[in-house]
Protein backbone atom coordinates (compact mmCIF):
# COMPACT_ATOMS: atom_id res chain seq x y z
CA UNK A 1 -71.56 201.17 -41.96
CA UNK A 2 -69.88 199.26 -38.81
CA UNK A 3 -69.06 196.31 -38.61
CA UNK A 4 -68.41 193.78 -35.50
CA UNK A 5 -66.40 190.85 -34.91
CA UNK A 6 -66.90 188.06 -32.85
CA UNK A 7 -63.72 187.70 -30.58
CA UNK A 8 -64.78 186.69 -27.24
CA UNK A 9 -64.68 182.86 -27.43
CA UNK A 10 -62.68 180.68 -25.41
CA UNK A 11 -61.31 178.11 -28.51
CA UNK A 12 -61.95 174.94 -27.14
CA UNK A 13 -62.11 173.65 -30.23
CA UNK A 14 -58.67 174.88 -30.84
CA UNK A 15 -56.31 173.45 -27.67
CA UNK A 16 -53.75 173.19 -27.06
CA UNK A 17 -53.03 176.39 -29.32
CA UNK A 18 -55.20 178.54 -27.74
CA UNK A 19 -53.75 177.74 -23.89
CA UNK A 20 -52.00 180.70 -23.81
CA UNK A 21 -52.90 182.90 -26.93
CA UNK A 22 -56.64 183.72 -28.10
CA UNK A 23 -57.84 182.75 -31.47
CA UNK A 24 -58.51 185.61 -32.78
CA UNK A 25 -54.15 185.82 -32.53
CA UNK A 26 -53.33 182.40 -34.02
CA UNK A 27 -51.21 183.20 -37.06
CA UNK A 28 -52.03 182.48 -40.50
CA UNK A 29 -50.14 183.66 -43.03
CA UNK A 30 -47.93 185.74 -41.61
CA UNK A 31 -50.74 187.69 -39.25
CA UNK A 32 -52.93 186.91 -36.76
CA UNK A 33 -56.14 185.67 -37.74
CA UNK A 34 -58.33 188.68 -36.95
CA UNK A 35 -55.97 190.76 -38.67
CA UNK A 36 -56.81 189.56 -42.30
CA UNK A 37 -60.54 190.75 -40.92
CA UNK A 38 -59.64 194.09 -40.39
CA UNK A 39 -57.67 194.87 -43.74
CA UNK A 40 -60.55 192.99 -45.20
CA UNK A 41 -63.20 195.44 -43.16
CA UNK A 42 -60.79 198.63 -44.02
CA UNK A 43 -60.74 197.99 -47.77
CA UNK A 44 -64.34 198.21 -47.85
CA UNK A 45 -64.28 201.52 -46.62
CA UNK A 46 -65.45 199.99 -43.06
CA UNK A 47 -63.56 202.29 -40.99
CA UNK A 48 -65.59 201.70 -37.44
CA UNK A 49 -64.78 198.22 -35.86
CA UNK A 50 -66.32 196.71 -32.49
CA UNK A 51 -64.69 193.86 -31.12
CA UNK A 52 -65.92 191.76 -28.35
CA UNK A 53 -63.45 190.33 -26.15
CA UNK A 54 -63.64 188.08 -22.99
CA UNK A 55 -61.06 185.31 -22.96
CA UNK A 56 -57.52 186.78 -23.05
CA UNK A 57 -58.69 189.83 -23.66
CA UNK A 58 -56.09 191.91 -22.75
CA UNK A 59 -53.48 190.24 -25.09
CA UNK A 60 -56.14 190.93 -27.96
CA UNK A 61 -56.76 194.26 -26.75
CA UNK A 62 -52.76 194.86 -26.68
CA UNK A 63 -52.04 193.45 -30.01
CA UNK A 64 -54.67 195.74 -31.99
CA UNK A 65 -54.42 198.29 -29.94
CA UNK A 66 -56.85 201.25 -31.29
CA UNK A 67 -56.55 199.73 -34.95
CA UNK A 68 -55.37 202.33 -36.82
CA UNK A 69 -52.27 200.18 -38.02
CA UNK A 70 -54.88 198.42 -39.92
CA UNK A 71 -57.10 201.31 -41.49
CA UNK A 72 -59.86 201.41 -38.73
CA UNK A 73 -60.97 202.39 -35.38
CA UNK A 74 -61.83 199.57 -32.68
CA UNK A 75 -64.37 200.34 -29.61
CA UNK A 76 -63.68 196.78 -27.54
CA UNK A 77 -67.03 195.62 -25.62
CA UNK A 78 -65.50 193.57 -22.85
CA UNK A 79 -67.43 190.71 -21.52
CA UNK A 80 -66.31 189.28 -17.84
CA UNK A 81 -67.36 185.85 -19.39
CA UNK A 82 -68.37 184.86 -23.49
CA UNK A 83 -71.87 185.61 -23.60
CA UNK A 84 -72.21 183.62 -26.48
CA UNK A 85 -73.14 185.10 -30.12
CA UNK A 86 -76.65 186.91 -29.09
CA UNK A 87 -75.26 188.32 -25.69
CA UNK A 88 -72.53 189.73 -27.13
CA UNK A 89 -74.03 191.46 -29.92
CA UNK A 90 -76.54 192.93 -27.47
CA UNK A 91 -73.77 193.95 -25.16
CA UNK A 92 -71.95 196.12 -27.69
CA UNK A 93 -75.48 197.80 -29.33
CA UNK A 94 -74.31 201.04 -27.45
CA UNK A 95 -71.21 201.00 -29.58
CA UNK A 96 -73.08 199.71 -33.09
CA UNK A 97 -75.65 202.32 -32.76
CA UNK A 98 -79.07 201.96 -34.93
CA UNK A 99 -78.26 200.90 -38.38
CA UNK A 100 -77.47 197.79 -39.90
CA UNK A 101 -73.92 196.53 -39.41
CA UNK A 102 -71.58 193.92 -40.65
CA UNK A 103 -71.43 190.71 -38.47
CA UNK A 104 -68.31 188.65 -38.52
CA UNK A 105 -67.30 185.71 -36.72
CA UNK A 106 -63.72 185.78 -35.84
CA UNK A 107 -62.79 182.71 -36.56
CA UNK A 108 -64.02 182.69 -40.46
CA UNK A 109 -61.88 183.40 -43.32
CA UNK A 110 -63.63 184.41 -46.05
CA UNK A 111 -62.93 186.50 -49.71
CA UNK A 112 -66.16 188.31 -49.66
CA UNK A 113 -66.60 191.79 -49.86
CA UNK A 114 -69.54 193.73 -47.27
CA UNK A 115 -70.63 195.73 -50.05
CA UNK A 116 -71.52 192.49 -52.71
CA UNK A 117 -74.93 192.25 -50.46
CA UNK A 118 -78.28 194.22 -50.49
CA UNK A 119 -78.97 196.56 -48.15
CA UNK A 120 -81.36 195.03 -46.23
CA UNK A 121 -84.87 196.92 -46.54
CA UNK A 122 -87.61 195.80 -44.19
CA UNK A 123 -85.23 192.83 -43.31
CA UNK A 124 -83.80 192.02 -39.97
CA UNK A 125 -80.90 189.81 -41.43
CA UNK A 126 -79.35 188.98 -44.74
CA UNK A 127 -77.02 185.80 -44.40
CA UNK A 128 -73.78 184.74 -46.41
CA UNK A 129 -74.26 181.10 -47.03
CA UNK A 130 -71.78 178.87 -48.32
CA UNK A 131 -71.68 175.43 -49.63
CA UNK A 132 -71.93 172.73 -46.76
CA UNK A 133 -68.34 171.63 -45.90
CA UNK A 134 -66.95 168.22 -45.47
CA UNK A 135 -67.58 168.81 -41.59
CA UNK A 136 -70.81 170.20 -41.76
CA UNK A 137 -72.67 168.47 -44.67
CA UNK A 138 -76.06 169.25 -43.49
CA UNK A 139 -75.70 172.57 -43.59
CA UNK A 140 -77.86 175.05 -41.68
CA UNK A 141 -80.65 176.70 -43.42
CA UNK A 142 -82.88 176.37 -46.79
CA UNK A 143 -81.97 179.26 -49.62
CA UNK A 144 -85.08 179.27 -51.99
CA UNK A 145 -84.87 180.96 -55.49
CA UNK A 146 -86.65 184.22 -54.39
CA UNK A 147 -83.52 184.81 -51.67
CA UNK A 148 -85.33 184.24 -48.78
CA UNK A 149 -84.07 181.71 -45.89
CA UNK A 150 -85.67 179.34 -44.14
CA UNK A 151 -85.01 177.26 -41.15
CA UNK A 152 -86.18 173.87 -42.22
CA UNK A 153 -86.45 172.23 -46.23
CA UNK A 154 -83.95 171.32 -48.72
CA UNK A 155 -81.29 171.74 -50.07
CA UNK A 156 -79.64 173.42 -47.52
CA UNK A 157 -76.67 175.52 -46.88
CA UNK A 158 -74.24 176.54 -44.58
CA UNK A 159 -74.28 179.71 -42.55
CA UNK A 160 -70.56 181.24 -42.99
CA UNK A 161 -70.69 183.25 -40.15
CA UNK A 162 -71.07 186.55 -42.02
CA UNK A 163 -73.70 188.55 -41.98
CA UNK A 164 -75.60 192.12 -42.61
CA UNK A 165 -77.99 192.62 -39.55
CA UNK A 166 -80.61 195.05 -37.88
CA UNK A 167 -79.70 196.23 -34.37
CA UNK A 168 -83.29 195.21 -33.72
CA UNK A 169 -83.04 191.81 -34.14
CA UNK A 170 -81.63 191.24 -30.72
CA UNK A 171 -82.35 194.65 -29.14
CA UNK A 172 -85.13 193.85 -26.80
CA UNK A 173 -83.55 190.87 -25.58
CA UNK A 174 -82.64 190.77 -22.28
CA UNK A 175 -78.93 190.99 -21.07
CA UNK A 176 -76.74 187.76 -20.46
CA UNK A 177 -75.88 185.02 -22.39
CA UNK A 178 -77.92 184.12 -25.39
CA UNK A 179 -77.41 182.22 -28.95
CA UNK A 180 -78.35 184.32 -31.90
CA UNK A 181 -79.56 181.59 -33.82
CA UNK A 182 -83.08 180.78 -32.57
CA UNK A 183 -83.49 184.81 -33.11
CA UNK A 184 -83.02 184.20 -36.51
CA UNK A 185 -85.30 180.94 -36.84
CA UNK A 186 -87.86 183.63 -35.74
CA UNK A 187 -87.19 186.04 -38.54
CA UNK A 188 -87.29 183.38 -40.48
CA UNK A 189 -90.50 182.49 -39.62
CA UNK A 190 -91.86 186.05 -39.93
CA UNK A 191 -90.22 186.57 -43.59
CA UNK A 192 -87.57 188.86 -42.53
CA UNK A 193 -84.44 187.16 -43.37
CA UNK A 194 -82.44 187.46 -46.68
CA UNK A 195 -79.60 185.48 -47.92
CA UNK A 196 -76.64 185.30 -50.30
CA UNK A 197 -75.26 182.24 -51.63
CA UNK A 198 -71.42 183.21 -51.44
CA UNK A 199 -69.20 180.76 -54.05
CA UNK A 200 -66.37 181.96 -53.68
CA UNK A 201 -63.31 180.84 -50.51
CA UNK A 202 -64.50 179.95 -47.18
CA UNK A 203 -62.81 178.29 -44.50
CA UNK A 204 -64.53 177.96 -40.94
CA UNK A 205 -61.14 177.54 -39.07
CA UNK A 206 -62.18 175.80 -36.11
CA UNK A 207 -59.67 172.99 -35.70
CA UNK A 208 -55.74 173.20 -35.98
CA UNK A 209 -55.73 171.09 -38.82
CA UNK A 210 -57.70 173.57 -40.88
CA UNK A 211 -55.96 176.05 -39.30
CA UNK A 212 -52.77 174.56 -40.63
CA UNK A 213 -54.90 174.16 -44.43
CA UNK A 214 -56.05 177.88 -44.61
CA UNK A 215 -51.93 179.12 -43.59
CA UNK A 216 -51.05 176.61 -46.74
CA UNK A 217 -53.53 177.85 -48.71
CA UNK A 218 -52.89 181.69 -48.26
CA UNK A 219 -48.84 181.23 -48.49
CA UNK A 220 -49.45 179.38 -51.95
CA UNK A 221 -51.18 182.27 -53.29
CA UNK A 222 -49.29 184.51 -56.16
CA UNK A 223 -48.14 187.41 -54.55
């Protein structure tokens, strides 16, 4: 199986660290960001990495280089401007090929393993969903007790940005910038997406304060 991570977003949300490096670089821990990813990804046995890039590309492209520091092989999908989560999975289908891959948003942490979900079977997605956070207490989408997800009812969770998915769920889309998510209310709708109620740590890093919590939080761990 491949797997690809989201990289090519322009951290907004992020200034003023991300003026001048990418988030996918910011440090936690000791490593960039997108580094804990890819020794997550390579102790899976996930050996084939795509990476879209756009925003400071070539100082992501520079600091991974071909990835085999790390235990895998990157193929980068460039993207002149972030075609948002849809676009740029459709962009790099040439380099996922046909079967289902790992999706990873690059600016998640997360302890799960790829290999803790189903394969996916006549499904087009299978979610990680997480426990709504402080910032998102809403959540996203409705988990019922058969594993199937739904885009409207209660309780709900959180989508963590992780995910197994069929090439086909965007592949006759048309190029550009799309979001993935209204995709995925429509497999929804048709019974063809699965999810899995992760309980374990989750951080969506998408401030600098949480940033700052998730570096605390790793650096206190034994060993």
């Amino acid at each position: 199986m491949k797997a690809m991570i989201l990289a090519a977003g322009l951290g907004t949300r992020m200034r003023p660290l991300t003026d001048h490096c990418p988030k996918p670089l910011l440090p936690v821990a000791g490593k960039p960001l997108i580094v804990h990813h890819l020794e997550r990804l390579a102790a899976a046995g996930i050996r084939e990495v795509v990476i879209n890039v756009s925003y400071r590309a070539e100082q992501i492209i520079e600091a991974l280089g071909d990835g085999r520091e790390f235990g895998v092989t990157i193929a980068w999908s460039r993207e002149e401007a972030p075609l948002e989560t849809g676009g740029g999975i459709r962009r790099a289908l040439p380099l996922l090929g046909d079967a289902p891959f790992w999706l990873v948003n690059g600016d998640v942490w997360c302890d799960i393993a790829p290999d803790t979900l189903a394969p996916l079977g006549q499904d087009l997605a299978r979610l990680v969903l997480v426990d709504n956070p402080d910032h998102h207490p809403d959540g996203d989408f409705r988990l019922d007790a058969a594993g199937r997800v739904h885009p409207t009812g209660e309780p709900r969770l959180t989508y963590a940005g992780l995910a197994l998915l069929d090439p086909a769920l965007v592949a006759d889309h048309g190029d550009g910038a799309f979001a993935l998510a209204p995709l995925l209310r429509a497999a929804m709708d048709a019974g063809r997406v699965a999810g899995h109620h992760h309980r374990g740590a989750w951080v969506d890093v998408g401030t600098p304060a949480r940033l700052e919590a998730l570096d605390r939080a790793l650096r206190a761990r034994p060993g």
